[in-house]
N, C-alpha and C. Protein backbone atom coordinates (compact mmCIF):
# COMPACT_ATOMS: atom_id res chain seq x y z
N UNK A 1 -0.14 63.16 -123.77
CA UNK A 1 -0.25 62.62 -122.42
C UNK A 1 1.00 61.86 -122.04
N UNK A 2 1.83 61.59 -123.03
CA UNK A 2 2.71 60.51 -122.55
C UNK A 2 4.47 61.41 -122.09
N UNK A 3 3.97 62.72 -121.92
CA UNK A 3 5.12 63.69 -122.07
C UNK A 3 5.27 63.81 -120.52
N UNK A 4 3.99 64.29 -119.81
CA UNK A 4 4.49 64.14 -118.25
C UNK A 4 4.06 62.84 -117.66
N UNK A 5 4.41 61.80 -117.98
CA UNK A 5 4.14 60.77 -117.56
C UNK A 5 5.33 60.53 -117.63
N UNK A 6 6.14 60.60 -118.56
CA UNK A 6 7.26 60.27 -119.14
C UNK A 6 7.97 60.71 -118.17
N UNK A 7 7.96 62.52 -117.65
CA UNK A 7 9.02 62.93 -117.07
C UNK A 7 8.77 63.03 -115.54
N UNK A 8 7.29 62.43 -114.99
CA UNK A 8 6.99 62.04 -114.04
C UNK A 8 7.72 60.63 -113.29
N UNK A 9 7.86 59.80 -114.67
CA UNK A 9 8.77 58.72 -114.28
C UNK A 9 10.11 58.74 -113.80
N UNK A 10 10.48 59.74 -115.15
CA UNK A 10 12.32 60.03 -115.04
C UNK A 10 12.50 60.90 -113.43
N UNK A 11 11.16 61.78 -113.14
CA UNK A 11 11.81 62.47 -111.54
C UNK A 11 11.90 61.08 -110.98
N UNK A 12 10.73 60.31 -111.27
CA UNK A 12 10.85 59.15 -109.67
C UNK A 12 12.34 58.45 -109.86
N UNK A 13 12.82 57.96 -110.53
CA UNK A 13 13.88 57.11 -111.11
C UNK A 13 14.67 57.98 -110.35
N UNK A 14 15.00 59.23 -111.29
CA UNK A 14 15.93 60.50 -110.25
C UNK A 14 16.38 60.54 -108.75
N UNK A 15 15.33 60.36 -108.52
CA UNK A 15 14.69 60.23 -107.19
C UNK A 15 15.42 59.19 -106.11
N UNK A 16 15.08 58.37 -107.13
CA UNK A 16 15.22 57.19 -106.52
C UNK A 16 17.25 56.26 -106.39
N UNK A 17 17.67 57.27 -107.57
CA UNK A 17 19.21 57.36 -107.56
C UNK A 17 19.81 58.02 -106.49
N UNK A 18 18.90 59.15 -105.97
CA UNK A 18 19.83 59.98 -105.06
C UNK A 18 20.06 58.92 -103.88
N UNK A 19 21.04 59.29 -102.95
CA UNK A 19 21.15 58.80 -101.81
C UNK A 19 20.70 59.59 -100.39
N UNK A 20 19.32 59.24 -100.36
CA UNK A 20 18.81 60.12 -98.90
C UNK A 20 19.44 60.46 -97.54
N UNK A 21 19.52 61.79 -97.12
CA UNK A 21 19.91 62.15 -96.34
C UNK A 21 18.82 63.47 -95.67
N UNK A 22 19.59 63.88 -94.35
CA UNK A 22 18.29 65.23 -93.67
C UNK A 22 18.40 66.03 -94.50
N UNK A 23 16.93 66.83 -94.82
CA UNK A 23 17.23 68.11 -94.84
C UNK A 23 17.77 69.18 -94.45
N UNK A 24 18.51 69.96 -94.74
CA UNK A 24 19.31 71.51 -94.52
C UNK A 24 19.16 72.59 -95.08
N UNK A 25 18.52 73.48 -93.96
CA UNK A 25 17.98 75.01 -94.44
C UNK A 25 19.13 75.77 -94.96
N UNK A 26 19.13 75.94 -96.14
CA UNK A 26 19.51 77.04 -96.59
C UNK A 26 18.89 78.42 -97.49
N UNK A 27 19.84 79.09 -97.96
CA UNK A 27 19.09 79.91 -98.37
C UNK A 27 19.81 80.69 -99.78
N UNK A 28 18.33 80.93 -100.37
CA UNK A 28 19.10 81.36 -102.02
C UNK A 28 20.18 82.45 -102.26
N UNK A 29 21.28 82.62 -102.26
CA UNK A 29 21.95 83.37 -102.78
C UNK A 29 21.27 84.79 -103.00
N UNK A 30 21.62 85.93 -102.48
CA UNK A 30 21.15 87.02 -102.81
C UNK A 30 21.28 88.03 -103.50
N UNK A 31 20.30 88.82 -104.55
CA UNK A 31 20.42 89.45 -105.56
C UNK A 31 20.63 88.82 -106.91
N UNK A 32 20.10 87.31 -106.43
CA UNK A 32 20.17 86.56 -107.70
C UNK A 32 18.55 85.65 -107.99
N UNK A 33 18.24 84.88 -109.00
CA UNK A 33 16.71 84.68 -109.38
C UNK A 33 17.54 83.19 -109.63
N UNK A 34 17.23 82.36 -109.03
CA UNK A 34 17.51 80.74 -109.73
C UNK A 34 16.32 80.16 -110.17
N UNK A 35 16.98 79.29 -111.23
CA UNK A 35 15.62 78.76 -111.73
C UNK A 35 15.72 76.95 -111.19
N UNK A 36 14.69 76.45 -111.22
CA UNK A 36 14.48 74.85 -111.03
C UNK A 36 14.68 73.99 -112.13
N UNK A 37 15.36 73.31 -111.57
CA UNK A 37 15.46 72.35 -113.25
C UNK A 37 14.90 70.84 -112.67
N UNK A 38 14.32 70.52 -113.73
CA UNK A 38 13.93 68.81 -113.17
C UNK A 38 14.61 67.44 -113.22
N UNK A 39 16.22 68.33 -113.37
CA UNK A 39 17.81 67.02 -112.88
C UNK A 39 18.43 67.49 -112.72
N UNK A 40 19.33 66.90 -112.33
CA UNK A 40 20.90 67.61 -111.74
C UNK A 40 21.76 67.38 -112.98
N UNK A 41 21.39 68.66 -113.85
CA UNK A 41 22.37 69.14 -115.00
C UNK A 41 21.81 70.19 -115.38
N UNK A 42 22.80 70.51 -116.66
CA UNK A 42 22.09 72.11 -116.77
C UNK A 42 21.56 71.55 -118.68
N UNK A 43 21.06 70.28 -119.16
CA UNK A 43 20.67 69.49 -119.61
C UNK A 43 19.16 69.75 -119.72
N UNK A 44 18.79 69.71 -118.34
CA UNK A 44 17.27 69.46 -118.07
C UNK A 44 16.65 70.53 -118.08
N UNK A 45 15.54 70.52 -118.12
CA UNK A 45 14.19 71.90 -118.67
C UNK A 45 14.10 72.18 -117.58
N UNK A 46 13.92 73.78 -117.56
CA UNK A 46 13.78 74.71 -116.48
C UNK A 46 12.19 74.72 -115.83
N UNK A 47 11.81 74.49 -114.84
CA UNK A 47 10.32 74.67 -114.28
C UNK A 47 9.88 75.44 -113.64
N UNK A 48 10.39 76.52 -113.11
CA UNK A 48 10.23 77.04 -112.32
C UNK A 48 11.24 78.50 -111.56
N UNK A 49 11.33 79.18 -111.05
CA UNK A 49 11.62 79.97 -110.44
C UNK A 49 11.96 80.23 -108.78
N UNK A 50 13.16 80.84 -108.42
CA UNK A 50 12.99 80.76 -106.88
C UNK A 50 13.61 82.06 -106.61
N UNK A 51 12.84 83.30 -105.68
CA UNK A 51 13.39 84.51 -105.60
C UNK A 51 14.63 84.50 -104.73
N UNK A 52 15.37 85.32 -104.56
CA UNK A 52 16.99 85.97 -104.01
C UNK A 52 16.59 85.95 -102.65
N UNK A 53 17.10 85.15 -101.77
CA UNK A 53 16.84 85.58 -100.48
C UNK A 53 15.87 84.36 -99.68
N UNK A 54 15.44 83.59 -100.71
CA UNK A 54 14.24 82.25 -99.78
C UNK A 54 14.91 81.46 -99.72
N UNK A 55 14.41 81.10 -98.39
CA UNK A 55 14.58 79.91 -97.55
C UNK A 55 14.58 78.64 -98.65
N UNK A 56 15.38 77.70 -98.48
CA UNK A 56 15.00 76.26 -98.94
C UNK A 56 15.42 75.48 -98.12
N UNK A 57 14.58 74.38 -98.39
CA UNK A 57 14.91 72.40 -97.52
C UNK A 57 16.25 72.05 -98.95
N UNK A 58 17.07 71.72 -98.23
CA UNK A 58 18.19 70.87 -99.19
C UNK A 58 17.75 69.37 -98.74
N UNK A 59 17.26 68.70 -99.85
CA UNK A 59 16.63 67.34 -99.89
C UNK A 59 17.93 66.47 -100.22
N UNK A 60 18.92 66.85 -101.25
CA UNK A 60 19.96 65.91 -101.74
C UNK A 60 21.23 66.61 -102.36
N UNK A 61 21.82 66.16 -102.94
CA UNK A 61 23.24 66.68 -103.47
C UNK A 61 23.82 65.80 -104.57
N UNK A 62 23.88 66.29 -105.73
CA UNK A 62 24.51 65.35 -107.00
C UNK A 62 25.61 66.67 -107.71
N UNK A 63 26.39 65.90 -107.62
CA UNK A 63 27.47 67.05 -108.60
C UNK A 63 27.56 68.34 -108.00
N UNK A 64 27.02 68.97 -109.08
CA UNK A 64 26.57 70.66 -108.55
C UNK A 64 25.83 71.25 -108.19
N UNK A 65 24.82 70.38 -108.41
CA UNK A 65 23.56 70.20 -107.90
C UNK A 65 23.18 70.36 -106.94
N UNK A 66 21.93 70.56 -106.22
CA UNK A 66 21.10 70.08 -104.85
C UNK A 66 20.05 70.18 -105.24
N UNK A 67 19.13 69.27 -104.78
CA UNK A 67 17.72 68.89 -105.15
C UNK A 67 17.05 69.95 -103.76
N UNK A 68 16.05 70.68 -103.84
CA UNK A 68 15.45 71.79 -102.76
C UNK A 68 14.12 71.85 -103.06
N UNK A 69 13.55 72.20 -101.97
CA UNK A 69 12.30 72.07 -101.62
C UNK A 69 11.86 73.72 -100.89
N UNK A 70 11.03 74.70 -101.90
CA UNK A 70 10.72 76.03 -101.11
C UNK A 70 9.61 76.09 -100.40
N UNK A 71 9.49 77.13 -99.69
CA UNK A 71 7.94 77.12 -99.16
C UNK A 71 6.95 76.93 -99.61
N UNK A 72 6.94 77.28 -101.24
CA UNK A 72 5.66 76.37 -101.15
C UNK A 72 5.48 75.09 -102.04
N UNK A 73 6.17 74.08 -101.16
CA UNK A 73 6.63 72.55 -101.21
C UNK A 73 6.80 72.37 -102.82
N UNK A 74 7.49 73.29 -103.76
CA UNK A 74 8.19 72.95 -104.68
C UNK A 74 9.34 72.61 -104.89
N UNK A 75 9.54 71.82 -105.50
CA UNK A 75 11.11 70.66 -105.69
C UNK A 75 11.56 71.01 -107.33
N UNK A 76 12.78 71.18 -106.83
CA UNK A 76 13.64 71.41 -108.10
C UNK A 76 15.21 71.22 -107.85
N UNK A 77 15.83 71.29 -109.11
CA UNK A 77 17.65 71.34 -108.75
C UNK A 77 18.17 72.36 -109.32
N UNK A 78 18.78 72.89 -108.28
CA UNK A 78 19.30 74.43 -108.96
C UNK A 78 21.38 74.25 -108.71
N UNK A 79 21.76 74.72 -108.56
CA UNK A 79 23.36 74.74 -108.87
C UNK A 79 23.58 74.78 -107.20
N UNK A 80 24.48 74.10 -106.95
CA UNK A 80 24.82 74.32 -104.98
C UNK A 80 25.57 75.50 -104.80
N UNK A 81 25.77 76.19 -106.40
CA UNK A 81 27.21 77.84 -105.81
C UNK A 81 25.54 78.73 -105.47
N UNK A 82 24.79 78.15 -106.13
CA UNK A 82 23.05 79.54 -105.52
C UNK A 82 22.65 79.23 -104.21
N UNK A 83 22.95 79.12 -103.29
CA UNK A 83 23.03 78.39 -102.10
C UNK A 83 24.17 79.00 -101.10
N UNK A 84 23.07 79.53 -100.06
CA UNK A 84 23.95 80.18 -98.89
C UNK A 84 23.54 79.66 -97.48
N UNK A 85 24.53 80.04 -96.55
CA UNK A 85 24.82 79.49 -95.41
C UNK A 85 23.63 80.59 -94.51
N UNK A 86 23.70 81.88 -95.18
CA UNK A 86 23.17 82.85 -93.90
C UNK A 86 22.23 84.03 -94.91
N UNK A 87 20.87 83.80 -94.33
CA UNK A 87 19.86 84.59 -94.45
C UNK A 87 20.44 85.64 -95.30
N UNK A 88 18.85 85.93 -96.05
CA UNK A 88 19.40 87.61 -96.88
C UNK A 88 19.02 88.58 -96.45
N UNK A 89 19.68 89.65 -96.86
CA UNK A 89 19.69 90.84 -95.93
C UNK A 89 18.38 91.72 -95.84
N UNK A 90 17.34 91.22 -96.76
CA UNK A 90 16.39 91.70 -96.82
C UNK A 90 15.32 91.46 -96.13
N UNK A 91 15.96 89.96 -95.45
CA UNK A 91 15.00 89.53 -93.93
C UNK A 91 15.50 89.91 -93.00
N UNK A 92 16.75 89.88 -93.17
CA UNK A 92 17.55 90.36 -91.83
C UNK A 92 17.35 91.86 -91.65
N UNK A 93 17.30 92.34 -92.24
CA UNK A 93 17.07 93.75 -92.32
C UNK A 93 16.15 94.19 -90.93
N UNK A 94 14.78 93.87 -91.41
CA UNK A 94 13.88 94.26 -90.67
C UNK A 94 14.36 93.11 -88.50
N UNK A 95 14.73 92.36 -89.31
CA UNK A 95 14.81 92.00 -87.55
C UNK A 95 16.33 92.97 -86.90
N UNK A 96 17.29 93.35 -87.89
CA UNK A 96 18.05 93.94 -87.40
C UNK A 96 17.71 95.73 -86.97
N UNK A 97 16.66 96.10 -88.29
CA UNK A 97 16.36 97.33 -87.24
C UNK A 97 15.61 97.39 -86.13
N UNK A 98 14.73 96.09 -85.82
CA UNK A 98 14.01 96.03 -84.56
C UNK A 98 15.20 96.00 -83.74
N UNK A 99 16.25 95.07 -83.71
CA UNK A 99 16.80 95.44 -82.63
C UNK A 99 17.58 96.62 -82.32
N UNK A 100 18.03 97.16 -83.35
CA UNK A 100 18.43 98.78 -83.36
C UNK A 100 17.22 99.48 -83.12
N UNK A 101 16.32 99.41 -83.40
CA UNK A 101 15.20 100.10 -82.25
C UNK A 101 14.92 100.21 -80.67
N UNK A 102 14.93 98.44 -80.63
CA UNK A 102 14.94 98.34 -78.88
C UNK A 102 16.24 98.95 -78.51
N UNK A 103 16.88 98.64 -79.15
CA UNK A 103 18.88 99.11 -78.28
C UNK A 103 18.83 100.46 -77.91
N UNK A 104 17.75 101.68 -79.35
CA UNK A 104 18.01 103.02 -79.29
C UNK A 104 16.96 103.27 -78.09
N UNK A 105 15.86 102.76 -78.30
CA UNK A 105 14.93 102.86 -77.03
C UNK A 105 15.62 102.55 -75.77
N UNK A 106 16.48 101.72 -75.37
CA UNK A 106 17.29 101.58 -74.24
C UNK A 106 17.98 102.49 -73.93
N UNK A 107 18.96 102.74 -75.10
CA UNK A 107 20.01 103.66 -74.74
C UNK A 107 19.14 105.01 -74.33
N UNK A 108 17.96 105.37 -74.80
CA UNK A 108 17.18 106.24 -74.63
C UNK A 108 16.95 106.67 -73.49
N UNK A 109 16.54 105.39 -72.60
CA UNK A 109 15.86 105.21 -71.19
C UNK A 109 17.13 105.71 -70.71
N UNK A 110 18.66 104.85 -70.79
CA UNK A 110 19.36 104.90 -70.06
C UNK A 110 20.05 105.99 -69.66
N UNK A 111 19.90 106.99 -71.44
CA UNK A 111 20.84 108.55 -71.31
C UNK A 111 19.51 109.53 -70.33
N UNK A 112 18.49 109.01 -70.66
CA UNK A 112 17.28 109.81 -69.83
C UNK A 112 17.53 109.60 -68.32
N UNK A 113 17.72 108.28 -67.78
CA UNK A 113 17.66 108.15 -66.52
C UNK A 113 19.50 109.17 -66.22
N UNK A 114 20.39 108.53 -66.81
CA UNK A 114 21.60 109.22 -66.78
C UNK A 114 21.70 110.34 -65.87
N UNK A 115 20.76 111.57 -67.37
CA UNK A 115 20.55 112.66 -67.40
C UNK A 115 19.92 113.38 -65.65
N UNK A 116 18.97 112.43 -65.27
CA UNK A 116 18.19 112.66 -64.00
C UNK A 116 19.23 112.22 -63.00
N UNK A 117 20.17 111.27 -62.60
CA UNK A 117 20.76 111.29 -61.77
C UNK A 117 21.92 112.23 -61.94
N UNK A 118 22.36 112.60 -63.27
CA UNK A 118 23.36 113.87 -63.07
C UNK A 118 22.97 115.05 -62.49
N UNK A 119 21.16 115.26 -62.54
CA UNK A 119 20.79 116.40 -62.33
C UNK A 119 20.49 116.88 -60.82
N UNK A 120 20.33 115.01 -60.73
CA UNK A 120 20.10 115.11 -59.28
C UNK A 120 21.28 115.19 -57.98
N UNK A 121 22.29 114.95 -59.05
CA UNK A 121 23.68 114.60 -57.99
C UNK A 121 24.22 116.47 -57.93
N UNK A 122 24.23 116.97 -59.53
CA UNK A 122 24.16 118.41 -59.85
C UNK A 122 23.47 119.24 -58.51
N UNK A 123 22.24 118.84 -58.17
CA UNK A 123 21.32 119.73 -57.15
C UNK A 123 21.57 119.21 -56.04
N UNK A 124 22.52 118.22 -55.02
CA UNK A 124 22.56 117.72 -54.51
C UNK A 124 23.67 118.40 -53.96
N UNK A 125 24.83 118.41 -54.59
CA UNK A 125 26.05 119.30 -54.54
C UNK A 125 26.20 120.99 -54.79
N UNK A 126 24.81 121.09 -55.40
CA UNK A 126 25.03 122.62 -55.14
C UNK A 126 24.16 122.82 -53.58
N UNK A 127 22.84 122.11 -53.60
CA UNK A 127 22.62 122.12 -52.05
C UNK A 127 23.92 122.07 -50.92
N UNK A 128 24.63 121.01 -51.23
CA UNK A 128 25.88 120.83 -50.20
C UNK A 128 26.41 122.17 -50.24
N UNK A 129 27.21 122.78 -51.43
CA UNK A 129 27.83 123.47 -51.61
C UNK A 129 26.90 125.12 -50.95
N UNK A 130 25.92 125.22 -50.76
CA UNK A 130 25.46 126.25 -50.29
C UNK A 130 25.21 126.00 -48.85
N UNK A 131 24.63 124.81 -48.34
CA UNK A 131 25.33 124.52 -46.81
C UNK A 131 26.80 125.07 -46.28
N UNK A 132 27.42 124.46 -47.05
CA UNK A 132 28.76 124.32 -46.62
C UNK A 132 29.04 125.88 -46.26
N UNK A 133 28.19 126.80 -47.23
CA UNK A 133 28.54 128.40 -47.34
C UNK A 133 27.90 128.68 -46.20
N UNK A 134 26.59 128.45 -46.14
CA UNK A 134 26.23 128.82 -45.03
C UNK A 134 27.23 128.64 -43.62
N UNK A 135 27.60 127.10 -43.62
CA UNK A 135 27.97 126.78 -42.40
C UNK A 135 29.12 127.76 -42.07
N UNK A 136 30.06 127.75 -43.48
CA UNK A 136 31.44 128.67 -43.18
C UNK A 136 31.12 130.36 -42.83
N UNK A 137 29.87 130.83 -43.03
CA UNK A 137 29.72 132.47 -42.91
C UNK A 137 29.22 132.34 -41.29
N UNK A 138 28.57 131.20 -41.03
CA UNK A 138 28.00 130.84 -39.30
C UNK A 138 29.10 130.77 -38.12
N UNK A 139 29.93 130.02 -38.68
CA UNK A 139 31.43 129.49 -38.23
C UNK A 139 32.43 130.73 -37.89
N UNK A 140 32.22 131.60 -39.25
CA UNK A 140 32.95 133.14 -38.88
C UNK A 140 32.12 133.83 -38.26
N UNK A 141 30.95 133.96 -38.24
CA UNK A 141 30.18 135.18 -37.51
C UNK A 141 30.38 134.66 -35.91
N UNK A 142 30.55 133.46 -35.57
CA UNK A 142 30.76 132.53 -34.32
C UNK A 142 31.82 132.84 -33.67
N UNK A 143 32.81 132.87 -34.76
CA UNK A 143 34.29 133.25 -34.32
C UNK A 143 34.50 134.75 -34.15
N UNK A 144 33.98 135.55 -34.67
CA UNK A 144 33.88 136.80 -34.53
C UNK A 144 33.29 137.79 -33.27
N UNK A 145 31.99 136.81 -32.79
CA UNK A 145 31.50 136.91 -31.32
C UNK A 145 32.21 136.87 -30.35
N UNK A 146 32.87 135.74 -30.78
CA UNK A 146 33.77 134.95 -29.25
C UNK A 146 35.53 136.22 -29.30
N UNK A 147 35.31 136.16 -30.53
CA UNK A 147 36.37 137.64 -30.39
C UNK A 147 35.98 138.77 -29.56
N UNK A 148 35.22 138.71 -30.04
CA UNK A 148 33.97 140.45 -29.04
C UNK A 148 33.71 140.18 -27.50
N UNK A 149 33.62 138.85 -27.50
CA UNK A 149 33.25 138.38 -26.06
C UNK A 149 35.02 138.15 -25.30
N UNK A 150 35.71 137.87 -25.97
CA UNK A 150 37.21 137.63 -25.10
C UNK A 150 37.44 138.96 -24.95
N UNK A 151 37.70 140.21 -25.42
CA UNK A 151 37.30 141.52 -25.66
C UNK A 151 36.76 142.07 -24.35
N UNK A 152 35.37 141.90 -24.29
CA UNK A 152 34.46 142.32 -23.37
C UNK A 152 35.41 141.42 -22.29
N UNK A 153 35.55 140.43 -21.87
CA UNK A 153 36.15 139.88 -20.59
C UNK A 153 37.56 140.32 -20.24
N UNK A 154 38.26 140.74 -21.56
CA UNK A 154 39.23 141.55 -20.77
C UNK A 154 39.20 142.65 -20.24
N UNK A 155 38.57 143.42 -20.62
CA UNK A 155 37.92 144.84 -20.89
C UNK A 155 37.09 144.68 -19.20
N UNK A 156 36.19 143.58 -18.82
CA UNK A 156 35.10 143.78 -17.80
C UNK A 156 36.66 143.28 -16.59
N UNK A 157 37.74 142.62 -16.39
CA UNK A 157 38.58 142.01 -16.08
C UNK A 157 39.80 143.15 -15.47
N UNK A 158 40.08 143.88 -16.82
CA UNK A 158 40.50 145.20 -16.26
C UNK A 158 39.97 146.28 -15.71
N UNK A 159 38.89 146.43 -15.55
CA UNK A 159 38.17 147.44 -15.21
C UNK A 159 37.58 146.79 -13.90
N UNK A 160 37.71 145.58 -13.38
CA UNK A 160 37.18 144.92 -12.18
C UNK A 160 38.87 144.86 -10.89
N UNK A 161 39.93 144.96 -11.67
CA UNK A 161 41.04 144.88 -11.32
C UNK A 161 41.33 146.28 -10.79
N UNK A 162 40.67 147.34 -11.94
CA UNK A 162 41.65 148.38 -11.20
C UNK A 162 40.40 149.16 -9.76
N UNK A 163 39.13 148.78 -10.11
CA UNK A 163 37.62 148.83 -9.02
C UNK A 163 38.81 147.98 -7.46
N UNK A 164 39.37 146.99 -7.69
CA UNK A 164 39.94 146.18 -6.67
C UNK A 164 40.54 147.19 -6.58
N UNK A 165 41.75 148.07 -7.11
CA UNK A 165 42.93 148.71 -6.56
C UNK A 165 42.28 150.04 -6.00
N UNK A 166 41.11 150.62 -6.30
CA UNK A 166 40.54 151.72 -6.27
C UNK A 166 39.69 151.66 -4.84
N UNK A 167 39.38 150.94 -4.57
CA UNK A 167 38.77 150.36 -3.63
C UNK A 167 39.37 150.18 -2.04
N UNK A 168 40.67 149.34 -2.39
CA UNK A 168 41.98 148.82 -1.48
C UNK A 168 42.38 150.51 -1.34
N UNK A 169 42.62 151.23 -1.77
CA UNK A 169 43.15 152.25 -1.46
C UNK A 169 41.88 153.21 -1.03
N UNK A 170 41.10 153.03 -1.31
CA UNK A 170 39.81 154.06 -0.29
C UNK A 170 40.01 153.53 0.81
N UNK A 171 39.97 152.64 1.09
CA UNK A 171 40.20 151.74 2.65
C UNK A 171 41.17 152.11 3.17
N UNK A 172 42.48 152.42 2.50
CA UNK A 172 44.06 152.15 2.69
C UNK A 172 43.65 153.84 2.98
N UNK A 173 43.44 155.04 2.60
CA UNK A 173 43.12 155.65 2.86
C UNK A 173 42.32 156.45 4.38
N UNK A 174 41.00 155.52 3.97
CA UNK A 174 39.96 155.52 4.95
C UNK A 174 40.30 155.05 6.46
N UNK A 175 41.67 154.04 6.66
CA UNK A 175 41.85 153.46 7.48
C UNK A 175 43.19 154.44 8.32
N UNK A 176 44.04 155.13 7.06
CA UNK A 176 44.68 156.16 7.82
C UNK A 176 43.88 157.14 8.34
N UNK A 177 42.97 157.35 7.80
CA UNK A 177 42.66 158.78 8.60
C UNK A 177 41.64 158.54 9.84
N UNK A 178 41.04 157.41 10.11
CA UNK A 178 40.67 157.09 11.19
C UNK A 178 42.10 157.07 11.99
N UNK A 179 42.84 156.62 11.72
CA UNK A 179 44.28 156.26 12.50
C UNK A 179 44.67 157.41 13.22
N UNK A 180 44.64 158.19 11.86
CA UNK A 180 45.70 159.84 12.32
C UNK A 180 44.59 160.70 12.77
N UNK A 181 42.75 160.59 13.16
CA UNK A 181 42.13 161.17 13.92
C UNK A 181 42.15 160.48 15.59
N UNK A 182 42.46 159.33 15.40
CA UNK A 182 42.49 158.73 17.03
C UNK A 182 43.64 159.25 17.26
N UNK A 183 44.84 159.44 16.78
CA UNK A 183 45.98 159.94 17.23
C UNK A 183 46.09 161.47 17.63
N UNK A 184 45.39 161.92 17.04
CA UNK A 184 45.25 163.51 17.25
C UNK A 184 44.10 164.05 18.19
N UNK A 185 43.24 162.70 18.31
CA UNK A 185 41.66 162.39 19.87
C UNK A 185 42.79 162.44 20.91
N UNK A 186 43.98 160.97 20.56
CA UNK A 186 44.86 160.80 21.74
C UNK A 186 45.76 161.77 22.26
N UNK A 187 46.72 162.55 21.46
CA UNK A 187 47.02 164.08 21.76
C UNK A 187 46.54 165.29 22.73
N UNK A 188 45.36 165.60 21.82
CA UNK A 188 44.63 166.40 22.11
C UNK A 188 44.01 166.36 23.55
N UNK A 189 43.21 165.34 23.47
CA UNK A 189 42.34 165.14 24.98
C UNK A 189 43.02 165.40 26.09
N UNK A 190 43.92 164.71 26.59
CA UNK A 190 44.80 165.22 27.72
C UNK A 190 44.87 166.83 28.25
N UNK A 191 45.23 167.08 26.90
CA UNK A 191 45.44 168.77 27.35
C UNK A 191 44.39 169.69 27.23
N UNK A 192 43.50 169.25 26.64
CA UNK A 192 41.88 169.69 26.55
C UNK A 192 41.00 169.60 28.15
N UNK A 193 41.06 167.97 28.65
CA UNK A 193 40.15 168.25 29.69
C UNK A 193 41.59 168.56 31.22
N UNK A 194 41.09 169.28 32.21
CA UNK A 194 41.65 170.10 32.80
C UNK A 194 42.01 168.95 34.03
N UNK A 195 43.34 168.60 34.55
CA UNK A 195 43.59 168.16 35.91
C UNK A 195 42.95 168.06 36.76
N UNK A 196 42.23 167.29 37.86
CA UNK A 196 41.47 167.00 38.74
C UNK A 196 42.07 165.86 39.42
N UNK A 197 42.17 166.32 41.09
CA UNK A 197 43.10 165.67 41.72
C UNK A 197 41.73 164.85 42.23
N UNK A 198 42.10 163.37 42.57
CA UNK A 198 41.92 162.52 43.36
C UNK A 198 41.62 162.82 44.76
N UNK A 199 40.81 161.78 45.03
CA UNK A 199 39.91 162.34 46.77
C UNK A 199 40.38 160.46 46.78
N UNK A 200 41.33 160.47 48.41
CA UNK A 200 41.66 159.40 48.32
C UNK A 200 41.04 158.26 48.03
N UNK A 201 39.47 158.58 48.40
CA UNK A 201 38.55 156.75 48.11
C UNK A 201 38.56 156.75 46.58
N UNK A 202 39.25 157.73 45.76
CA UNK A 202 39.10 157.36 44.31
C UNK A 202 38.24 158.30 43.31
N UNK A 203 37.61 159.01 44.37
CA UNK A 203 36.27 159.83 43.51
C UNK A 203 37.06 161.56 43.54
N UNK A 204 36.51 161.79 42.55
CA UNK A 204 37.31 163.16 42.79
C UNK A 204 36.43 164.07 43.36
């Protein structure tokens, strides 16, 4: 009985040498197994065990020492080189592929949505692009009319021009030979109806 009483004392004494300060999370060195010792030397009997990768409370600091406290509120002193600044990779792990999950799920959404506005800009521009065809075969068949139609107006233009000259000369015609029949009425008549002398009151 007088063995952990004994070394129940020597922790408090221990204890009671350190100079208190906060605790500081760190964490065990990874791929390595430290063991607990019950002083800050490598002197003192081993108690315990602490796996590669857990969390500890840093309670104090002697030498090489640090006095630590694990989850489950065991105290021991293990060497301060077993002692790291940043999580082990075997916790980190899993929060790092969650976020390489959400990221791939994003990038997912994002090459998906991507994909739909390329497809949509794709069908958007071939719509244009078959407008545009349309409009240009509309545009020529348009221009091609108005060819046919300047055509037809010269065509109805000359053929109304030479109706004018064809016309002017039936008249030009029509108007001599009325001319040269009154002239040949005026001729003629004289020597056609026969002399008849006058009865002085005028009457023959």
């Amino acid at each position: 009985m007088r063995k952990p009483l004994l070394f129940c004392l020597f922790l408090f004494i221990t204890n009671l040498s350190i100079p208190a300060f906060a605790a500081s999370q760190k964490y065990i060195t990874e791929n390595l197994q430290t063991y607990f010792r019950t002083g800050a030397g490598d002197q003192y009997r081993l108690v315990g065990a602490i796996t590669a990768g857990e969390p500890v409370s840093v309670l104090a600091t002697k030498n090489k020492y640090s006095l630590v406290r694990d989850s489950r509120k065991r105290e021991g002193w293990i060497l301060t080189r077993d002692l790291s600044d940043t999580p082990s990779s075997k916790d980190e792990n899993p929060k790092l592929k969650a976020k390489i999950d959400a990221l791939t799920l994003r990038l997912n959404s994002l090459d998906d949505s991507w994909k739909q506005r390329v497809s949509e800009m794709q069908r958007r521009t071939a719509q244009a692009e078959s407008q545009s065809s349309a409009l240009l075969e509309e545009n020529s068949n348009l221009k091609r009319e108005i060819a046919l139609v300047k055509n037809k107006n010269r065509s109805l233009e000359a053929m109304l021009d030479a109706n004018k000259q064809a016309i002017a000369i039936q008249w030009f015609i029509y108007g001599g030979s009325v001319l040269a029949v009154g002239l040949l009425l005026g001729l003629l008549l004289p020597r056609l109806v026969p002399n008849r002398r006058r009865r002085p009151n005028g009457w023959v």
